[in-house]
N, C-alpha and C. Protein backbone atom coordinates (compact mmCIF):
# COMPACT_ATOMS: atom_id res chain seq x y z
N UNK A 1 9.36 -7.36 1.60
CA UNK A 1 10.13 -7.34 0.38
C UNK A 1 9.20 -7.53 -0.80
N UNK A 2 9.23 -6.74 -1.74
CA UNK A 2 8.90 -7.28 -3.03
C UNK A 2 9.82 -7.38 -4.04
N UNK A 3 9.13 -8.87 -4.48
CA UNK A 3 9.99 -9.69 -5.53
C UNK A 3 10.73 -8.92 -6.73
N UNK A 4 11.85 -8.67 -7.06
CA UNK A 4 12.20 -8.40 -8.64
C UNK A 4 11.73 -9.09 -9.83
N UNK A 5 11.72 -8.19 -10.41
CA UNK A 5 11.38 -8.36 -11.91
C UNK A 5 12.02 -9.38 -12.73
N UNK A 6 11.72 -10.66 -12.91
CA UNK A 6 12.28 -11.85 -13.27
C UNK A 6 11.32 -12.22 -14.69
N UNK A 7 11.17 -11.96 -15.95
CA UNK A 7 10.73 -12.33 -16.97
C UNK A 7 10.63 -13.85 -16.96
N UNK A 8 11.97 -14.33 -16.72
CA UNK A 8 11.77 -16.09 -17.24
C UNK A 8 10.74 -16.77 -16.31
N UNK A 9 10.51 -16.11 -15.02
CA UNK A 9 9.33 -16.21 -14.30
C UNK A 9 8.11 -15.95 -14.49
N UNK A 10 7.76 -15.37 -15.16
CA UNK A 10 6.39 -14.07 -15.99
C UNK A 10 6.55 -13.60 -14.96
N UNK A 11 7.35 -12.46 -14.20
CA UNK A 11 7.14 -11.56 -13.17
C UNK A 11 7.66 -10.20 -13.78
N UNK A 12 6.48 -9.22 -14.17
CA UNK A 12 6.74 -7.87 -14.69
C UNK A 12 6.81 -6.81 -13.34
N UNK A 13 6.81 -5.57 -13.91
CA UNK A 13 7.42 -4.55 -12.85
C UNK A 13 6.14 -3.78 -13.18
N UNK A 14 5.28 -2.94 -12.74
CA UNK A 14 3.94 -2.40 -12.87
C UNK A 14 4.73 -1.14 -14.08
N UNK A 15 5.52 -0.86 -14.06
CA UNK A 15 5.84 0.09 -14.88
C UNK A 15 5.65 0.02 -16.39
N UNK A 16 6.61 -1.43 -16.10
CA UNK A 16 6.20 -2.36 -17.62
C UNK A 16 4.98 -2.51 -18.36
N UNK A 17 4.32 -2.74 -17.61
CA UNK A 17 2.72 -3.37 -17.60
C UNK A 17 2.00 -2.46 -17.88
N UNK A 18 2.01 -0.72 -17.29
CA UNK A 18 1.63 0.16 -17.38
C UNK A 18 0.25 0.06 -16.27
N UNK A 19 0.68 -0.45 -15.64
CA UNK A 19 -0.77 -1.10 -14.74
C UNK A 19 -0.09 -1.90 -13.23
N UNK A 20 -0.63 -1.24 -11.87
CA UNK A 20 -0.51 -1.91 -10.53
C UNK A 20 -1.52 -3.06 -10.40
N UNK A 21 -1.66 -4.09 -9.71
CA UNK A 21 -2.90 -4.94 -9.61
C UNK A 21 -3.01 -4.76 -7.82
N UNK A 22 -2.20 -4.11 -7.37
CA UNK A 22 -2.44 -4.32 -6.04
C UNK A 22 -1.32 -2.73 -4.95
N UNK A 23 -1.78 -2.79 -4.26
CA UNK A 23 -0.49 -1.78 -3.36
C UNK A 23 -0.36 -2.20 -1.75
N UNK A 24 1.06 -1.65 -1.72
CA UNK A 24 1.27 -2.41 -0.31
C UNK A 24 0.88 -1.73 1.02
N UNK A 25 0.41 -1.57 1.70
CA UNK A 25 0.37 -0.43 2.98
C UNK A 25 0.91 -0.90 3.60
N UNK A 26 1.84 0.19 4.75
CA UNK A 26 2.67 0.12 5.46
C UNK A 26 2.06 1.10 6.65
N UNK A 27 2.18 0.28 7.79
CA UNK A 27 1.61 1.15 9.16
C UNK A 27 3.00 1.74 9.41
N UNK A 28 2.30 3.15 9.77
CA UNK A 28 3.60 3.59 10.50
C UNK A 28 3.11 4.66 11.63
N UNK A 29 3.89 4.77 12.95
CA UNK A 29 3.43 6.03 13.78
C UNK A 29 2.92 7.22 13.18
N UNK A 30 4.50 8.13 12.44
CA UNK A 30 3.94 9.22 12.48
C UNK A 30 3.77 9.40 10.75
N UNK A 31 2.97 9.23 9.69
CA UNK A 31 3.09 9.81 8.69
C UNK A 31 3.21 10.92 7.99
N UNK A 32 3.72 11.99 8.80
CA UNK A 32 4.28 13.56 8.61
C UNK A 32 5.59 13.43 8.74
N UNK A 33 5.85 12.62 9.59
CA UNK A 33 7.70 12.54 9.47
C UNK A 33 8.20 11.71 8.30
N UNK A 34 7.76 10.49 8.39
CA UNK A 34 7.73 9.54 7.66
C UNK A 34 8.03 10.33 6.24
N UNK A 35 7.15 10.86 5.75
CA UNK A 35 6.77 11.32 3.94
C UNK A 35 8.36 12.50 4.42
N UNK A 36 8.06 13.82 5.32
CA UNK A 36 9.42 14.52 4.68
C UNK A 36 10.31 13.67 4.99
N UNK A 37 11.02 12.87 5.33
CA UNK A 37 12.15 12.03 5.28
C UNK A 37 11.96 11.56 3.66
N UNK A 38 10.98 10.35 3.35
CA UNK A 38 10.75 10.08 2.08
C UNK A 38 11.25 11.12 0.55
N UNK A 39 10.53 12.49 1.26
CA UNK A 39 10.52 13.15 0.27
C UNK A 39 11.83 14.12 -0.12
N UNK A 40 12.73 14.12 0.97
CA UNK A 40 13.82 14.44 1.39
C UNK A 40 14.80 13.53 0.37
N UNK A 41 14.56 12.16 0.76
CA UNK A 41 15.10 11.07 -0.27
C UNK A 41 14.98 11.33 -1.73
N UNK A 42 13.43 11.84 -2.01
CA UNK A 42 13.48 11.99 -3.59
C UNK A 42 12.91 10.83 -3.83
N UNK A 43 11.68 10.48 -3.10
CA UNK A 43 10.49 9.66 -3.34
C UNK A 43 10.04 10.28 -4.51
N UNK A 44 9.47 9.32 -4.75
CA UNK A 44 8.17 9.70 -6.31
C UNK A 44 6.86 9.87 -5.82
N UNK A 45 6.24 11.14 -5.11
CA UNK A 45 5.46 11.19 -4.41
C UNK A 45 4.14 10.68 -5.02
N UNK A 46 3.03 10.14 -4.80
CA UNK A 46 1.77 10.48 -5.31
C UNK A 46 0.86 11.08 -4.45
N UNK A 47 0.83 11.27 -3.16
CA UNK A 47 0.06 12.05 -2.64
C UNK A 47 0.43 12.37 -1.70
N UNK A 48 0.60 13.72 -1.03
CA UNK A 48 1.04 14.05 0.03
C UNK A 48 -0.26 13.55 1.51
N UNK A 49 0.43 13.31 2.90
CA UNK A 49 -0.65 12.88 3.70
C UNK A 49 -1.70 13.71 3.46
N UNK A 50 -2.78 12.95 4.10
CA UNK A 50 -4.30 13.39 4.35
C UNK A 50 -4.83 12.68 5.12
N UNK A 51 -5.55 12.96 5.30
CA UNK A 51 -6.84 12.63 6.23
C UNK A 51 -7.77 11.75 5.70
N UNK A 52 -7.98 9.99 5.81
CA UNK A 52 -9.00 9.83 5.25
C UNK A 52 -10.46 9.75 5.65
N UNK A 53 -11.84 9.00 5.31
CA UNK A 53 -13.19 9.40 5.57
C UNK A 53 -12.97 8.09 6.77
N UNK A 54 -11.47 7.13 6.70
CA UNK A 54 -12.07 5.76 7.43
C UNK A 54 -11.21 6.43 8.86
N UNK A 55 -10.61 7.66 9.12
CA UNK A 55 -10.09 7.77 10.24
C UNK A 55 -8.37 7.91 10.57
N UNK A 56 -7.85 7.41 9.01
CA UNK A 56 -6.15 7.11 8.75
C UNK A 56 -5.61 8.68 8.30
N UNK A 57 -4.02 8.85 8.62
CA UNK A 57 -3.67 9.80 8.04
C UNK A 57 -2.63 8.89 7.29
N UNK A 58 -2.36 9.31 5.66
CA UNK A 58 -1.71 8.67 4.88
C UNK A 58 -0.82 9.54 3.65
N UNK A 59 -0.51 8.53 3.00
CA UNK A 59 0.30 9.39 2.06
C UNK A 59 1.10 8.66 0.95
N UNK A 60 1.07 8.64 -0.33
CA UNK A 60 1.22 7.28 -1.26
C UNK A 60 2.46 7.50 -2.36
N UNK A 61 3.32 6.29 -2.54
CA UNK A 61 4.53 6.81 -3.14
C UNK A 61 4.67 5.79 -4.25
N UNK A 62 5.29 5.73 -5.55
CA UNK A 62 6.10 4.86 -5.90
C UNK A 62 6.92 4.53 -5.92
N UNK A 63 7.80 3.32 -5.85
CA UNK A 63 9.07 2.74 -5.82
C UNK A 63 9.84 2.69 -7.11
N UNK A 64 10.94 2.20 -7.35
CA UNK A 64 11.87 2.67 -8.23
C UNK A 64 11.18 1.66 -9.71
N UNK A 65 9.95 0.27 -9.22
CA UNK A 65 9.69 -0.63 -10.13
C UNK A 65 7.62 -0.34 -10.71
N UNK A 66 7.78 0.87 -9.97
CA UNK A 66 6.13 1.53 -10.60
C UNK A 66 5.43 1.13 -9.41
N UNK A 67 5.80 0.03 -8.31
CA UNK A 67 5.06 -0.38 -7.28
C UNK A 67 4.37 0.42 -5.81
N UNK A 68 3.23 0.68 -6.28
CA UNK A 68 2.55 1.98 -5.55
C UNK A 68 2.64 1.32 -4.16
N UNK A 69 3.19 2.36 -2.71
CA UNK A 69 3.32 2.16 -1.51
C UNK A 69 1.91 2.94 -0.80
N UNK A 70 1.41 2.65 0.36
CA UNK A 70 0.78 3.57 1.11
C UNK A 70 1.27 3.28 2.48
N UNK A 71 1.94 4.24 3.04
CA UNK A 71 2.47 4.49 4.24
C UNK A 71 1.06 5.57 5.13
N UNK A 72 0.64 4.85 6.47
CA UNK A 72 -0.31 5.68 7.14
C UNK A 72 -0.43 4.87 8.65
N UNK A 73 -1.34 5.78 9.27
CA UNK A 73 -1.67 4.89 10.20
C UNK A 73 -3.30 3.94 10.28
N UNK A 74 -3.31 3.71 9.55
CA UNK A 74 -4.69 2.78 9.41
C UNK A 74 -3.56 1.50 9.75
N UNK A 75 -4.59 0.87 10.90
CA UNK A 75 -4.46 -0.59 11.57
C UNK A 75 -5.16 -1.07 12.31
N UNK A 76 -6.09 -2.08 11.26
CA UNK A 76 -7.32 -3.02 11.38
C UNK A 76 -6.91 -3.26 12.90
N UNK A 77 -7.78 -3.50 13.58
CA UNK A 77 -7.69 -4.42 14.70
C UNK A 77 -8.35 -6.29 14.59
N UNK A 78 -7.37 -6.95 15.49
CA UNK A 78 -8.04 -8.40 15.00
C UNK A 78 -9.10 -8.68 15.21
N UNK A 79 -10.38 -7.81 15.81
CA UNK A 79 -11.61 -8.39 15.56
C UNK A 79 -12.36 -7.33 14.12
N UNK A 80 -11.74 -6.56 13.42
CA UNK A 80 -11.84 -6.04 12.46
C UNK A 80 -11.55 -7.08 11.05
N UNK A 81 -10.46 -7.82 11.46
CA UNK A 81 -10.01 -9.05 10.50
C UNK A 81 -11.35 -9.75 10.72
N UNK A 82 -11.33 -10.18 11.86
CA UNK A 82 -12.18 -11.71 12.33
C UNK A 82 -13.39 -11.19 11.29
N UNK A 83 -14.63 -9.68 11.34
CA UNK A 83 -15.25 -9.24 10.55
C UNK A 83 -15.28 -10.14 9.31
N UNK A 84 -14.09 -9.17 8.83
CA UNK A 84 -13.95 -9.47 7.00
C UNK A 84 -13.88 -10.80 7.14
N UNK A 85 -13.51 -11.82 7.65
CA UNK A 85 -13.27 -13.16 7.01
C UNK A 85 -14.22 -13.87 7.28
N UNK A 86 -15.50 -13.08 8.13
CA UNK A 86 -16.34 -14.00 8.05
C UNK A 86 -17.72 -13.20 7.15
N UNK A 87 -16.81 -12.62 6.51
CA UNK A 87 -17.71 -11.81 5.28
C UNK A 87 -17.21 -12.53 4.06
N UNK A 88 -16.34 -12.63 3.94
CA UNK A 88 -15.91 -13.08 2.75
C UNK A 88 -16.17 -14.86 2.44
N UNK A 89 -16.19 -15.42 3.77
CA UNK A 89 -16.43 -16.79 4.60
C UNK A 89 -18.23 -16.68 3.64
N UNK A 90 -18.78 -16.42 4.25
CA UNK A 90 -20.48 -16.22 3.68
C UNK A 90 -20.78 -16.04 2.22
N UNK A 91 -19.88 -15.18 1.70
CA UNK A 91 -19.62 -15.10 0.24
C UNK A 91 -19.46 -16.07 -0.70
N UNK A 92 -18.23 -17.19 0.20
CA UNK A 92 -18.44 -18.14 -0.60
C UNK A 92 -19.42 -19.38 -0.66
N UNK A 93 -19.99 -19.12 1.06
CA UNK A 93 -21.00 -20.45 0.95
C UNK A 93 -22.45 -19.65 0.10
N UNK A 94 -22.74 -18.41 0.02
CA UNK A 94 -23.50 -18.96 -0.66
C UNK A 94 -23.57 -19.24 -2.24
């Protein structure tokens, strides 16, 4: 879920802002079905799937609040995590 747009909170909608700070990815099996269903709906497409250089097929949408989605199959494995956190782990000691 992402949060609604609550001002008395300082919580803006990227639309507002004119600016994303982040996007959500979403694993999914097949991302060819996935998008024409989406697009069937009358998604706000931004990119139809592709192929990326890391191995994922993907495909990127916005939501009704400017909040950019990426639906694909890229999915780290947990010694792919374990990696990064002990990259980022080193980063901060030194």
């Amino acid at each position: 879920m992402v949060g609604s747009v609550r001002p008395e909170d300082g919580i803006a909608s990227p639309r507002a802002l004119g600016s994303a700070t982040q996007m959500l990815a979403v694993y999914v099996d097949d991302p060819d079905a996935h998008f024409q269903r989406a697009r069937a709906a009358g998604a706000n497409i931004l990119y139809s799937p592709t192929d990326t250089d890391f191995g994922s097929r993907e495909y990127h949408v916005l939501d009704l609040e400017g909040h950019p989605w990426t639906f694909g199959t890229y999915r780290p494995s947990a010694d792919d995590c374990d990696v990064q956190n002990e990259l980022e782990l080193s980063k901060v000691k030194d």
